[in-house]
C-alpha atoms as a PDB file:
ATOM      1  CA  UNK A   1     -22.448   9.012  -9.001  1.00  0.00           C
ATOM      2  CA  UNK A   2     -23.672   5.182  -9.360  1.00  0.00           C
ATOM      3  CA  UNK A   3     -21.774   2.315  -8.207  1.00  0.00           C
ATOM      4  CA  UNK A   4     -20.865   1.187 -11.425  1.00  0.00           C
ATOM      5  CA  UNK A   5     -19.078   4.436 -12.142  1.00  0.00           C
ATOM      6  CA  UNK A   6     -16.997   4.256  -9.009  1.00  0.00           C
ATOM      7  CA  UNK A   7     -16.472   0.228  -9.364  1.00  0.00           C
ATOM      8  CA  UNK A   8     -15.023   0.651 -13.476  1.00  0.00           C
ATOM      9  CA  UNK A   9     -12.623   3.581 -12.007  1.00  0.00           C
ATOM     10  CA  UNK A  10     -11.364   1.215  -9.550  1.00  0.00           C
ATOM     11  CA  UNK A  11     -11.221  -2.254 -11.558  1.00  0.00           C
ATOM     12  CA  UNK A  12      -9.866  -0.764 -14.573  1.00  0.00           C
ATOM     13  CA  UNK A  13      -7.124   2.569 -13.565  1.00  0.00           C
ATOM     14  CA  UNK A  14      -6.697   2.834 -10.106  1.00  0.00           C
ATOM     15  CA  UNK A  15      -6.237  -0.552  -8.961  1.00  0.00           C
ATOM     16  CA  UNK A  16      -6.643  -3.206 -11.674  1.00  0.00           C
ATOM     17  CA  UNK A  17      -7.827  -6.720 -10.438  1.00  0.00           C
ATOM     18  CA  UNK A  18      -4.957  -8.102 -12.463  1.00  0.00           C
ATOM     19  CA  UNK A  19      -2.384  -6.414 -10.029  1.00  0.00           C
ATOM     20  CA  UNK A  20      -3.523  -8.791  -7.246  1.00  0.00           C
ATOM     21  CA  UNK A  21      -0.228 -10.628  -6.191  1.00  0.00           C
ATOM     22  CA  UNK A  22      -1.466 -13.386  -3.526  1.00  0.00           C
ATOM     23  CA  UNK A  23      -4.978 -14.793  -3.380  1.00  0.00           C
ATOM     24  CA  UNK A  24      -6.664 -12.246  -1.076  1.00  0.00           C
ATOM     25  CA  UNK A  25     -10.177 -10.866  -1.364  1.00  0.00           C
ATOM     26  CA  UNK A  26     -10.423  -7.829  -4.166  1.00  0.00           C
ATOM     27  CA  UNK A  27     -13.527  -5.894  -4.646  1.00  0.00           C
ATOM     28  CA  UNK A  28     -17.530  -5.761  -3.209  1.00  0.00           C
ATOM     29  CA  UNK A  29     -17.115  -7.913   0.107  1.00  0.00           C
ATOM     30  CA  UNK A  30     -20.218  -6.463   1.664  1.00  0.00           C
ATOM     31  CA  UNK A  31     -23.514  -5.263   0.511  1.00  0.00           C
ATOM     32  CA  UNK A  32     -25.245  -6.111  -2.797  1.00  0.00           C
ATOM     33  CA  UNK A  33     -23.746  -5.170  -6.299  1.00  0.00           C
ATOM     34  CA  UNK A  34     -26.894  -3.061  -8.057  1.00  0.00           C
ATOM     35  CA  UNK A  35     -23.954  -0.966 -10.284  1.00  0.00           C
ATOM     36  CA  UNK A  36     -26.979   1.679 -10.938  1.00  0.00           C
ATOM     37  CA  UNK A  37     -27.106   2.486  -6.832  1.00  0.00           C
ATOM     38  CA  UNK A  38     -26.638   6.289  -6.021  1.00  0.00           C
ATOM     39  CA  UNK A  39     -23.482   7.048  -3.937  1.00  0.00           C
ATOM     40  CA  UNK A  40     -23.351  10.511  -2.283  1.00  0.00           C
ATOM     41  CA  UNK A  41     -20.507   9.377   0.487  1.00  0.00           C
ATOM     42  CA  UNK A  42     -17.212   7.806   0.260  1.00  0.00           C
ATOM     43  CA  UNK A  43     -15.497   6.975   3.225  1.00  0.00           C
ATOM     44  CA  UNK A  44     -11.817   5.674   2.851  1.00  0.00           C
ATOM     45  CA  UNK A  45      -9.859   3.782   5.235  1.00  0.00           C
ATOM     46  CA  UNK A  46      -7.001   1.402   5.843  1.00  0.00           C
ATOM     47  CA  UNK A  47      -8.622  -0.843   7.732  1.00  0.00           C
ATOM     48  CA  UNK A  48     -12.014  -2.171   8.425  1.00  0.00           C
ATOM     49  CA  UNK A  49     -11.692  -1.381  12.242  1.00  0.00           C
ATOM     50  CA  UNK A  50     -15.079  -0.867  14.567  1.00  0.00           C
ATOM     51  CA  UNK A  51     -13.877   2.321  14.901  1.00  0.00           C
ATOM     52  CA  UNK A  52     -13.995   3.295  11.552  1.00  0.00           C
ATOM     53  CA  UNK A  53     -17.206   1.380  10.654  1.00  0.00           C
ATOM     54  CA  UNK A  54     -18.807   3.278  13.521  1.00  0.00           C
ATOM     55  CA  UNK A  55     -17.497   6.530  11.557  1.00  0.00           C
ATOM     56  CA  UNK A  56     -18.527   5.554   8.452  1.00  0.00           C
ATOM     57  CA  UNK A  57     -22.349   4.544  10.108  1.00  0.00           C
ATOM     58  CA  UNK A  58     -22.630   8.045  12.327  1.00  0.00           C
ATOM     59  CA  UNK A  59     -21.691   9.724   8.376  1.00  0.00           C
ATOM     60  CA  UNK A  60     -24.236   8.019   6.620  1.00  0.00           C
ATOM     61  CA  UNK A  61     -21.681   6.838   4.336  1.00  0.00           C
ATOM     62  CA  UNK A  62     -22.656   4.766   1.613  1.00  0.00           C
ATOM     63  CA  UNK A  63     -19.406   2.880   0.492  1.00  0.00           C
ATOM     64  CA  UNK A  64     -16.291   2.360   2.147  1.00  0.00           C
ATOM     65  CA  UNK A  65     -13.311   1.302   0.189  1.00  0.00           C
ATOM     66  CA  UNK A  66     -10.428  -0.034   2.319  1.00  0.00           C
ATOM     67  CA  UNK A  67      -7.176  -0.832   1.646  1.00  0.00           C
ATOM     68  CA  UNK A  68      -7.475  -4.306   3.810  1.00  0.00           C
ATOM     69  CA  UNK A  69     -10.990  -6.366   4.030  1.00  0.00           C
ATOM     70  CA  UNK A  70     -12.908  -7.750   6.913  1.00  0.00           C
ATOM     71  CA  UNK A  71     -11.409 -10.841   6.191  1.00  0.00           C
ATOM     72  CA  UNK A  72      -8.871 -12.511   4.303  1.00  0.00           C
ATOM     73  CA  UNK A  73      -9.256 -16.277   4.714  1.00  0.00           C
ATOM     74  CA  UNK A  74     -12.718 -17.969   4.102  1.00  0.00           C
ATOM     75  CA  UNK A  75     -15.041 -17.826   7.358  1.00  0.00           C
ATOM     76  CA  UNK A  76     -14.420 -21.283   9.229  1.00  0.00           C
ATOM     77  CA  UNK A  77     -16.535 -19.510  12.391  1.00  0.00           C
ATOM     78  CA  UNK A  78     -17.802 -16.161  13.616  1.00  0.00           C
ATOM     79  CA  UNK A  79     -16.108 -14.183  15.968  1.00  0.00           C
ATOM     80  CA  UNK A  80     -17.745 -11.299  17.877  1.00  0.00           C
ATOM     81  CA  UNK A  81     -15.950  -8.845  16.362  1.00  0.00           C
ATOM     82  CA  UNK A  82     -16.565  -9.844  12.963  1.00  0.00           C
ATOM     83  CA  UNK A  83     -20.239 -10.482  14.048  1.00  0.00           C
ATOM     84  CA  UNK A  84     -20.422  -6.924  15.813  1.00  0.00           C
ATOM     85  CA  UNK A  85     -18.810  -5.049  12.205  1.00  0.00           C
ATOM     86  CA  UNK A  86     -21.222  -6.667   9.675  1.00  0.00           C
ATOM     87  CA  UNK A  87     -24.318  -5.822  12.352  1.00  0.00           C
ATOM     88  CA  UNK A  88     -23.120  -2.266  11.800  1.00  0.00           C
ATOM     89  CA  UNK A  89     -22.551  -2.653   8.481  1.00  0.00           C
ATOM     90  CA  UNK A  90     -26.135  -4.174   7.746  1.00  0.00           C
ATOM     91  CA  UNK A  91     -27.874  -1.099   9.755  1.00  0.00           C
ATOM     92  CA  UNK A  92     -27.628   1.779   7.181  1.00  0.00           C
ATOM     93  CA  UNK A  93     -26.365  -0.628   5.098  1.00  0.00           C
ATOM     94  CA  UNK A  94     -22.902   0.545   3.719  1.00  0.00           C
ATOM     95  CA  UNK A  95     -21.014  -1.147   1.004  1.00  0.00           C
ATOM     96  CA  UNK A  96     -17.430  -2.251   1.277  1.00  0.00           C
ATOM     97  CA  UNK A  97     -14.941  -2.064  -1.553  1.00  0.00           C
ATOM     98  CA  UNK A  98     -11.407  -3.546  -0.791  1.00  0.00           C
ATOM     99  CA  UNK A  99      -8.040  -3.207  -2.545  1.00  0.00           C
ATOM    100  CA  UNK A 100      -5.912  -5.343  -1.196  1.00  0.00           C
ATOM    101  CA  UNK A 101      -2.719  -6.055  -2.631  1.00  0.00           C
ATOM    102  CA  UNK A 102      -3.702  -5.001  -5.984  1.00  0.00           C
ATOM    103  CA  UNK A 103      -2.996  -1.402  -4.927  1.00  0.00           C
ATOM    104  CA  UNK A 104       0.765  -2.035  -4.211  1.00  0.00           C
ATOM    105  CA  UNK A 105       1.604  -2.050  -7.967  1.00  0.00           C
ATOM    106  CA  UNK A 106      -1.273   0.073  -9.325  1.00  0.00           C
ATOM    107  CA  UNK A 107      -0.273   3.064 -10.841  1.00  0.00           C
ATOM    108  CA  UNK A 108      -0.113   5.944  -7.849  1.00  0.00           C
ATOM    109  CA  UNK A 109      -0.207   2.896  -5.416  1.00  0.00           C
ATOM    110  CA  UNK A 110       1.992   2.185  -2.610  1.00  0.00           C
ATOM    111  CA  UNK A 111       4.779   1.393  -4.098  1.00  0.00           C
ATOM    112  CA  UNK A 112       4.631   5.091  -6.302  1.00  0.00           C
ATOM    113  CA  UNK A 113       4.314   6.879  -2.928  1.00  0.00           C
ATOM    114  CA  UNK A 114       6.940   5.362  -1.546  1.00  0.00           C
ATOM    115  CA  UNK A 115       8.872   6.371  -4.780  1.00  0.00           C
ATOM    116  CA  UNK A 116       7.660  10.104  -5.286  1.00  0.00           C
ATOM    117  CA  UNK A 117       8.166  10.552  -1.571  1.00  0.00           C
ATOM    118  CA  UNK A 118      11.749  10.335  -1.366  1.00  0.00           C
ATOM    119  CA  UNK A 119      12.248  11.653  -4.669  1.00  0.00           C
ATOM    120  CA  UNK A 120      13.785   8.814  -6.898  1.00  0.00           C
ATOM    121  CA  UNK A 121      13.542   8.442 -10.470  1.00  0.00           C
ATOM    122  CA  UNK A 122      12.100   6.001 -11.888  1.00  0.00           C
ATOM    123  CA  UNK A 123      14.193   3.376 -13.859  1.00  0.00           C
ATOM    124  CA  UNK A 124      11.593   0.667 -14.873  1.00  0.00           C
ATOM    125  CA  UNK A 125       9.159  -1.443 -13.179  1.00  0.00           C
ATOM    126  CA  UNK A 126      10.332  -4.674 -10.762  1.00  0.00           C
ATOM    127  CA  UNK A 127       7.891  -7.701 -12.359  1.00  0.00           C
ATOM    128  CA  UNK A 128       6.505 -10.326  -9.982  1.00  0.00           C
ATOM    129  CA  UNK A 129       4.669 -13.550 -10.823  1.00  0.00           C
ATOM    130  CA  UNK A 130       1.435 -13.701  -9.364  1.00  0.00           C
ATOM    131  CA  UNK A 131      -0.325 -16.800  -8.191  1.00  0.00           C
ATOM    132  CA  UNK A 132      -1.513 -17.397 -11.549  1.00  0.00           C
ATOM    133  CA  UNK A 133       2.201 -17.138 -13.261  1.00  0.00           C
ATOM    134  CA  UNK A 134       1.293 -13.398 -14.664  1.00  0.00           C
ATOM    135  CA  UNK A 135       4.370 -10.833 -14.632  1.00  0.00           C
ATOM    136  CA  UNK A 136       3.148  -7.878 -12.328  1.00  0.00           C
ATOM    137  CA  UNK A 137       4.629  -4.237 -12.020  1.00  0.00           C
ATOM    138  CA  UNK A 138       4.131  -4.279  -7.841  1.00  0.00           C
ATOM    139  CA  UNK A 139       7.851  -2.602  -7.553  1.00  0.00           C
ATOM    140  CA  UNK A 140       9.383   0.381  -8.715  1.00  0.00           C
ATOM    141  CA  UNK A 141      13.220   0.240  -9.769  1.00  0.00           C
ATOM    142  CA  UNK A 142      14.846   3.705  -9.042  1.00  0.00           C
ATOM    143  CA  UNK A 143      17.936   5.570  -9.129  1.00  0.00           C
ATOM    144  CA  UNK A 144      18.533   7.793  -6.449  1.00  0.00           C
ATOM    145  CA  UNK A 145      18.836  11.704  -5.960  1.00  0.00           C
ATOM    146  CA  UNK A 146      21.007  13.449  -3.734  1.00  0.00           C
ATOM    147  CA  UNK A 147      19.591  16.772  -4.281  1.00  0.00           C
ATOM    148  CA  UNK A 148      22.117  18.791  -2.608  1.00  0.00           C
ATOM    149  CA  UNK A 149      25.129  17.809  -4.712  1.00  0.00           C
ATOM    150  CA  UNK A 150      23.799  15.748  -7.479  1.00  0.00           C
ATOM    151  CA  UNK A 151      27.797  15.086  -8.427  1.00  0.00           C
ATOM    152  CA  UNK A 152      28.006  12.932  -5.356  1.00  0.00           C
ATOM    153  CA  UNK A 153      26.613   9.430  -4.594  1.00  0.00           C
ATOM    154  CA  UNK A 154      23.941   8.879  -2.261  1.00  0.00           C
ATOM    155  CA  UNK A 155      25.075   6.746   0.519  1.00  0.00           C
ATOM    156  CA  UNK A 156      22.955   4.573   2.762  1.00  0.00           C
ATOM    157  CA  UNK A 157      23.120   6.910   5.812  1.00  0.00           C
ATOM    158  CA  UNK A 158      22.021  10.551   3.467  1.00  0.00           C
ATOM    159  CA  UNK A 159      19.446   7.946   2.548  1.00  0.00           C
ATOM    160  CA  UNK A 160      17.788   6.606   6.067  1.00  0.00           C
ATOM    161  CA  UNK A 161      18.204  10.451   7.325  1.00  0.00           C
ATOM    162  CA  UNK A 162      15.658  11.001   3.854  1.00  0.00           C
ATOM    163  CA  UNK A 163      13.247   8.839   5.407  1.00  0.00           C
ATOM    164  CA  UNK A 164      13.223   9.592   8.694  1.00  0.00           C
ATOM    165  CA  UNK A 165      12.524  13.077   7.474  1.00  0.00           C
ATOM    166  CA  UNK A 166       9.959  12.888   4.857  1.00  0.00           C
ATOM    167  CA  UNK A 167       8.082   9.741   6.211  1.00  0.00           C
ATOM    168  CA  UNK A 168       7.858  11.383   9.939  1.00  0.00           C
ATOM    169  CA  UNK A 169       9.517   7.594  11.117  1.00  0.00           C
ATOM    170  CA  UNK A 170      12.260   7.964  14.821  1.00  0.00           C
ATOM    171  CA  UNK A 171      13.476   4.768  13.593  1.00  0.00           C
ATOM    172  CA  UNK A 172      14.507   3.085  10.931  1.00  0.00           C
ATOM    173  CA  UNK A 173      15.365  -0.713  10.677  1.00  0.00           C
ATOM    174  CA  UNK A 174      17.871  -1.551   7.854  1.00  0.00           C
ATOM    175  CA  UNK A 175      20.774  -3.933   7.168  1.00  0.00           C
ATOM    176  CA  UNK A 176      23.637  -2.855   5.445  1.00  0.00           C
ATOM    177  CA  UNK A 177      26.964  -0.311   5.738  1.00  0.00           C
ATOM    178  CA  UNK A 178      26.130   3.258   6.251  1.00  0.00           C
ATOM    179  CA  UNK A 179      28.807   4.872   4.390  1.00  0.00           C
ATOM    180  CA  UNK A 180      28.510   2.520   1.050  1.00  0.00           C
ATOM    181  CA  UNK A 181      27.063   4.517  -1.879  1.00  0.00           C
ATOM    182  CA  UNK A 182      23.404   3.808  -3.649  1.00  0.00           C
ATOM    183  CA  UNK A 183      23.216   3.395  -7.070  1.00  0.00           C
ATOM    184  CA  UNK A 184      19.975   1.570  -7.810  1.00  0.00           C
ATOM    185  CA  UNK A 185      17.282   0.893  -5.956  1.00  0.00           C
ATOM    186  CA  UNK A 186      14.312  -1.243  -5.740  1.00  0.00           C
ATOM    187  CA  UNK A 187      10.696  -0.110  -4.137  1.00  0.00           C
ATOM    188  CA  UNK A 188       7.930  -3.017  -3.360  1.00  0.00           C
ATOM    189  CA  UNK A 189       4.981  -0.758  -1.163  1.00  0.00           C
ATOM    190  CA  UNK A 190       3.745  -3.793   0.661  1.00  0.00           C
ATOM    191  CA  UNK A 191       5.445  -7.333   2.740  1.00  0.00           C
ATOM    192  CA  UNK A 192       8.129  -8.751   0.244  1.00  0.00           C
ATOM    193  CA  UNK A 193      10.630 -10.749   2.627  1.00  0.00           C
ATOM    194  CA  UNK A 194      10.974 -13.933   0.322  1.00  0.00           C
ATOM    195  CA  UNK A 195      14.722 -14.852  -0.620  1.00  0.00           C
ATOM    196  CA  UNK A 196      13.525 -15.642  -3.911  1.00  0.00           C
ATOM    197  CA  UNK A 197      12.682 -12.291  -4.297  1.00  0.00           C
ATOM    198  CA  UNK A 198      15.961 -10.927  -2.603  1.00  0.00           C
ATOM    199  CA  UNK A 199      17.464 -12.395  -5.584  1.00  0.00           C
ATOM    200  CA  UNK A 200      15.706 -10.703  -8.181  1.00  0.00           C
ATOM    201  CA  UNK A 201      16.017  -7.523  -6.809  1.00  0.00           C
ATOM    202  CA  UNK A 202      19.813  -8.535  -7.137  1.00  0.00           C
ATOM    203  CA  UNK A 203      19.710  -9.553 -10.595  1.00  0.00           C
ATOM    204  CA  UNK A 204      18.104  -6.274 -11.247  1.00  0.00           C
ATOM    205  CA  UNK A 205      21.071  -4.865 -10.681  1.00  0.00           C
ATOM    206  CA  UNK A 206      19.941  -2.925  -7.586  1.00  0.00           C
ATOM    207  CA  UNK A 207      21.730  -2.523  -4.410  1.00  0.00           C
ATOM    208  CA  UNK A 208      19.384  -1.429  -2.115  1.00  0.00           C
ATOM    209  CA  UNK A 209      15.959  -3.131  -1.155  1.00  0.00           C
ATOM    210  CA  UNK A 210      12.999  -0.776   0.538  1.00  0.00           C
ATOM    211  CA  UNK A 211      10.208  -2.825   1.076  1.00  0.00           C
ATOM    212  CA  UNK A 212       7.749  -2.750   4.930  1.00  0.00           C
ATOM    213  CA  UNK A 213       9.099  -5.954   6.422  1.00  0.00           C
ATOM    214  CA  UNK A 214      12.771  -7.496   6.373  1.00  0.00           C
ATOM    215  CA  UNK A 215      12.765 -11.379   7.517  1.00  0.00           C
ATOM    216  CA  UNK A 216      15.658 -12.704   9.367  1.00  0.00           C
ATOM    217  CA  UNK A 217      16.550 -15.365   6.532  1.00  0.00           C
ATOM    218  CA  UNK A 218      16.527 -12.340   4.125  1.00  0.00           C
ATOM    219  CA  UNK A 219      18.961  -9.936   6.658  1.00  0.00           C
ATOM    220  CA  UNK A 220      21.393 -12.876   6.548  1.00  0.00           C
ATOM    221  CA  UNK A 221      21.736 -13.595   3.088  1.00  0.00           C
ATOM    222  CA  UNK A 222      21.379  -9.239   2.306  1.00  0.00           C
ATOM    223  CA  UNK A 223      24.398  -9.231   4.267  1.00  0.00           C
ATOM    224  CA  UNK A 224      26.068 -12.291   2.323  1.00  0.00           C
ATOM    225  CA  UNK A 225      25.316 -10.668  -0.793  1.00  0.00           C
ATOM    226  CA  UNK A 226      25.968  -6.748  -0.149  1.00  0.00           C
ATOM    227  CA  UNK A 227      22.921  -5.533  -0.702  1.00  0.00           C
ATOM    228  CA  UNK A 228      21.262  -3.199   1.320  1.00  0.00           C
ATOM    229  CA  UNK A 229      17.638  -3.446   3.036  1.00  0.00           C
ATOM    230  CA  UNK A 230      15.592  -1.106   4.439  1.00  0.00           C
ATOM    231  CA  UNK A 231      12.119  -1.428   6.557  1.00  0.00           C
ATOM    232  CA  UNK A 232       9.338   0.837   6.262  1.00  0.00           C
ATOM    233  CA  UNK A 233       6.239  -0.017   8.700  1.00  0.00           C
ATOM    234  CA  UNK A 234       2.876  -0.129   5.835  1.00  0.00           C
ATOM    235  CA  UNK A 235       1.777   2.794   8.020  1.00  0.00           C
ATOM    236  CA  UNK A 236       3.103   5.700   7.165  1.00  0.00           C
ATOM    237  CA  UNK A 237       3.113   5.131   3.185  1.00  0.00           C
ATOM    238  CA  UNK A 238      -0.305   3.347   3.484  1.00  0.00           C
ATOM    239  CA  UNK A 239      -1.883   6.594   5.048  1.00  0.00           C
ATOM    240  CA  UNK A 240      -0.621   8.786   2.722  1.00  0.00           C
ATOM    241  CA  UNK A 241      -1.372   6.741  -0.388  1.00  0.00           C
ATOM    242  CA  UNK A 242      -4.802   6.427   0.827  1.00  0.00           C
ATOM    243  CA  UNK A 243      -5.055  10.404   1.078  1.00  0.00           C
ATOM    244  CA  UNK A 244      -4.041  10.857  -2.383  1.00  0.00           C
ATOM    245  CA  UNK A 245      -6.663   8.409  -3.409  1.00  0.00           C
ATOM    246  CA  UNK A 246      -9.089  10.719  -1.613  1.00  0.00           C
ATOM    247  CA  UNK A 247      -8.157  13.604  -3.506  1.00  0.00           C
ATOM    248  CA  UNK A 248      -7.989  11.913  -7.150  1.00  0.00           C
ATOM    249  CA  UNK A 249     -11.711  10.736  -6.442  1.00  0.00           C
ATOM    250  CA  UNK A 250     -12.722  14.553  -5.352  1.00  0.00           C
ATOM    251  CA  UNK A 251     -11.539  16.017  -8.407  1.00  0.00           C
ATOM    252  CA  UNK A 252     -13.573  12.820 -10.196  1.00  0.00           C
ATOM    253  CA  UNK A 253     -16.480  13.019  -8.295  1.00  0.00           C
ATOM    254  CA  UNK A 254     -16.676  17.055  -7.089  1.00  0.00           C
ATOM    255  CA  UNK A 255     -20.440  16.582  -6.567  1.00  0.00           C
ATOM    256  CA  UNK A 256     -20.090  13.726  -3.913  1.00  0.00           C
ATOM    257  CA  UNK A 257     -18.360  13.508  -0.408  1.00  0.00           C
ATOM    258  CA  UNK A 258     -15.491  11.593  -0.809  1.00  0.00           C
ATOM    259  CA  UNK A 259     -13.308  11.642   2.992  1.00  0.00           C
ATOM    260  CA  UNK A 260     -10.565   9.642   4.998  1.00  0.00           C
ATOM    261  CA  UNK A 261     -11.052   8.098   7.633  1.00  0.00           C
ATOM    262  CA  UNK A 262      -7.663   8.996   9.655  1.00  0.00           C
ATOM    263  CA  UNK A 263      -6.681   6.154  11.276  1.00  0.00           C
ATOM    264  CA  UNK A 264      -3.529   6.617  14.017  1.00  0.00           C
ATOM    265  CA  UNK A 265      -0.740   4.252  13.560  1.00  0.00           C
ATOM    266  CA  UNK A 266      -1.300   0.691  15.827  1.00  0.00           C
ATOM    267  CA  UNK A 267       1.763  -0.094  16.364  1.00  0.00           C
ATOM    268  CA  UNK A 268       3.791   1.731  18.761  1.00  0.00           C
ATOM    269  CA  UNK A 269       7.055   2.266  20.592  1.00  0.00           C
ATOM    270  CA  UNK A 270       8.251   2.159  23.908  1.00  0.00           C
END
């Protein structure tokens, strides 16, 4: 494939530009834009790690698209580690194509895994202004399934045991009453913790809030409100939204080597 092939599919389906919430870096951060290059290897990642880059270098990989950039504030000084990725970078050299909050909302992004993983169905999209006052789909609004007795309600606790189960998670942080039934809920694949947004969810007319952080501001009103929230670390949907990207491109692009880069989670527990 050329660049330009691989750069349209990703700027105008998979994760639109115009899905960027904040005022983070989207696209080519590294290497130079000839669209008519040859790619043979695709390397994806989460994260722009040394590890990874050292992966990606030992592969001969040509581009690298990664959910999170080198960088995500402008350069005020260089670090060694920053120094030490682009000197790896530069060697082959690879490209570096990053997503960024753009693929929370994109269709089949983070916010659809989370969605299609515990099997809700999905109501309508949950609109967010962007930095530039444009409405963007980056949740999902859902009604829930209790798939063993669809006559009953899905309460809170069926609902955390869900997760734990089909996100491989030994805990689960959440605020709310364990026995109170679900009846809509709202998915946002990425760091959401603003009250503002707390209250949208609630004039949605959900009940429930999943998003991967809850802020202590946000607990306290949840809890003034009735509405329940529920913490997924970016991990363990990130990873798995990344694989599926992986695939989608292989079926696009069967001629080419198109791999993830399987990251372990960071963060651990003791």
């Amino acid at each position: 494939m050329h660049l330009g092939e691989i750069v349209a599919l990703l700027e105008n389906k998979l994760s639109p530009k115009s899905y960027s919430i904040k005022d983070d870096f989207y696209g080519l951060q590294f290497g130079e834009s000839y669209y008519n290059r040859s790619i043979k290897k695709i390397m994806l990642t989460l994260r722009l790690t040394l590890d990874s880059i050292h992966h990606a270098y030992m592969k001969r990989v040509n581009l690298i698209i990664s959910y999170r950039g080198l960088i995500n504030k402008p350069i005020l000084s260089f670090n060694q580690d920053l120094i030490n990725k682009l000197a790896l970078l530069s060697r082959f050299p690879i490209l570096v194509f990053v997503l960024n909050s753009s693929f929370i909302g994109a269709e089949g992004g983070l916010s659809d895994t989370i969605m299609e993983l515990l099997y809700f169905e999905l109501d309508r999209p949950f609109l967010i202004k962007n930095d530039d006052g444009m409405d963007i789909p980056v949740g999902r609004i859902c009604l829930p399934k209790n798939y063993f007795d669809q006559r009953k309600s899905l309460k809170l606790e069926d609902l955390l045991k869900r997760i734990k189960s089909n996100l491989e998670l030994k805990i689960i942080n959440f605020v709310g009453d364990l026995k109170k039934s679900i009846h809509k809920i709202c998915v946002i694949g990425g760091d959401f913790s603003d009250l503002v947004v707390l209250e949208d969810v609630l004039k949605s007319g959900c009940d429930c809030y999943i998003s991967n952080k809850i802020a202590e501001d946000q607990s306290a009103r949840a809890q003034d409100l009735g509405i329940n929230l529920i913490e997924i670390p970016g991990y363990y949907f990130e990873i798995k939204t990344m694989k599926k990207l992986s695939n989608f491109l292989s079926l696009e692009f069967p001629d080419d080597e198109i791999f993830l880069y399987n990251t372990s989670n960071l963060v651990r527990n003791y």
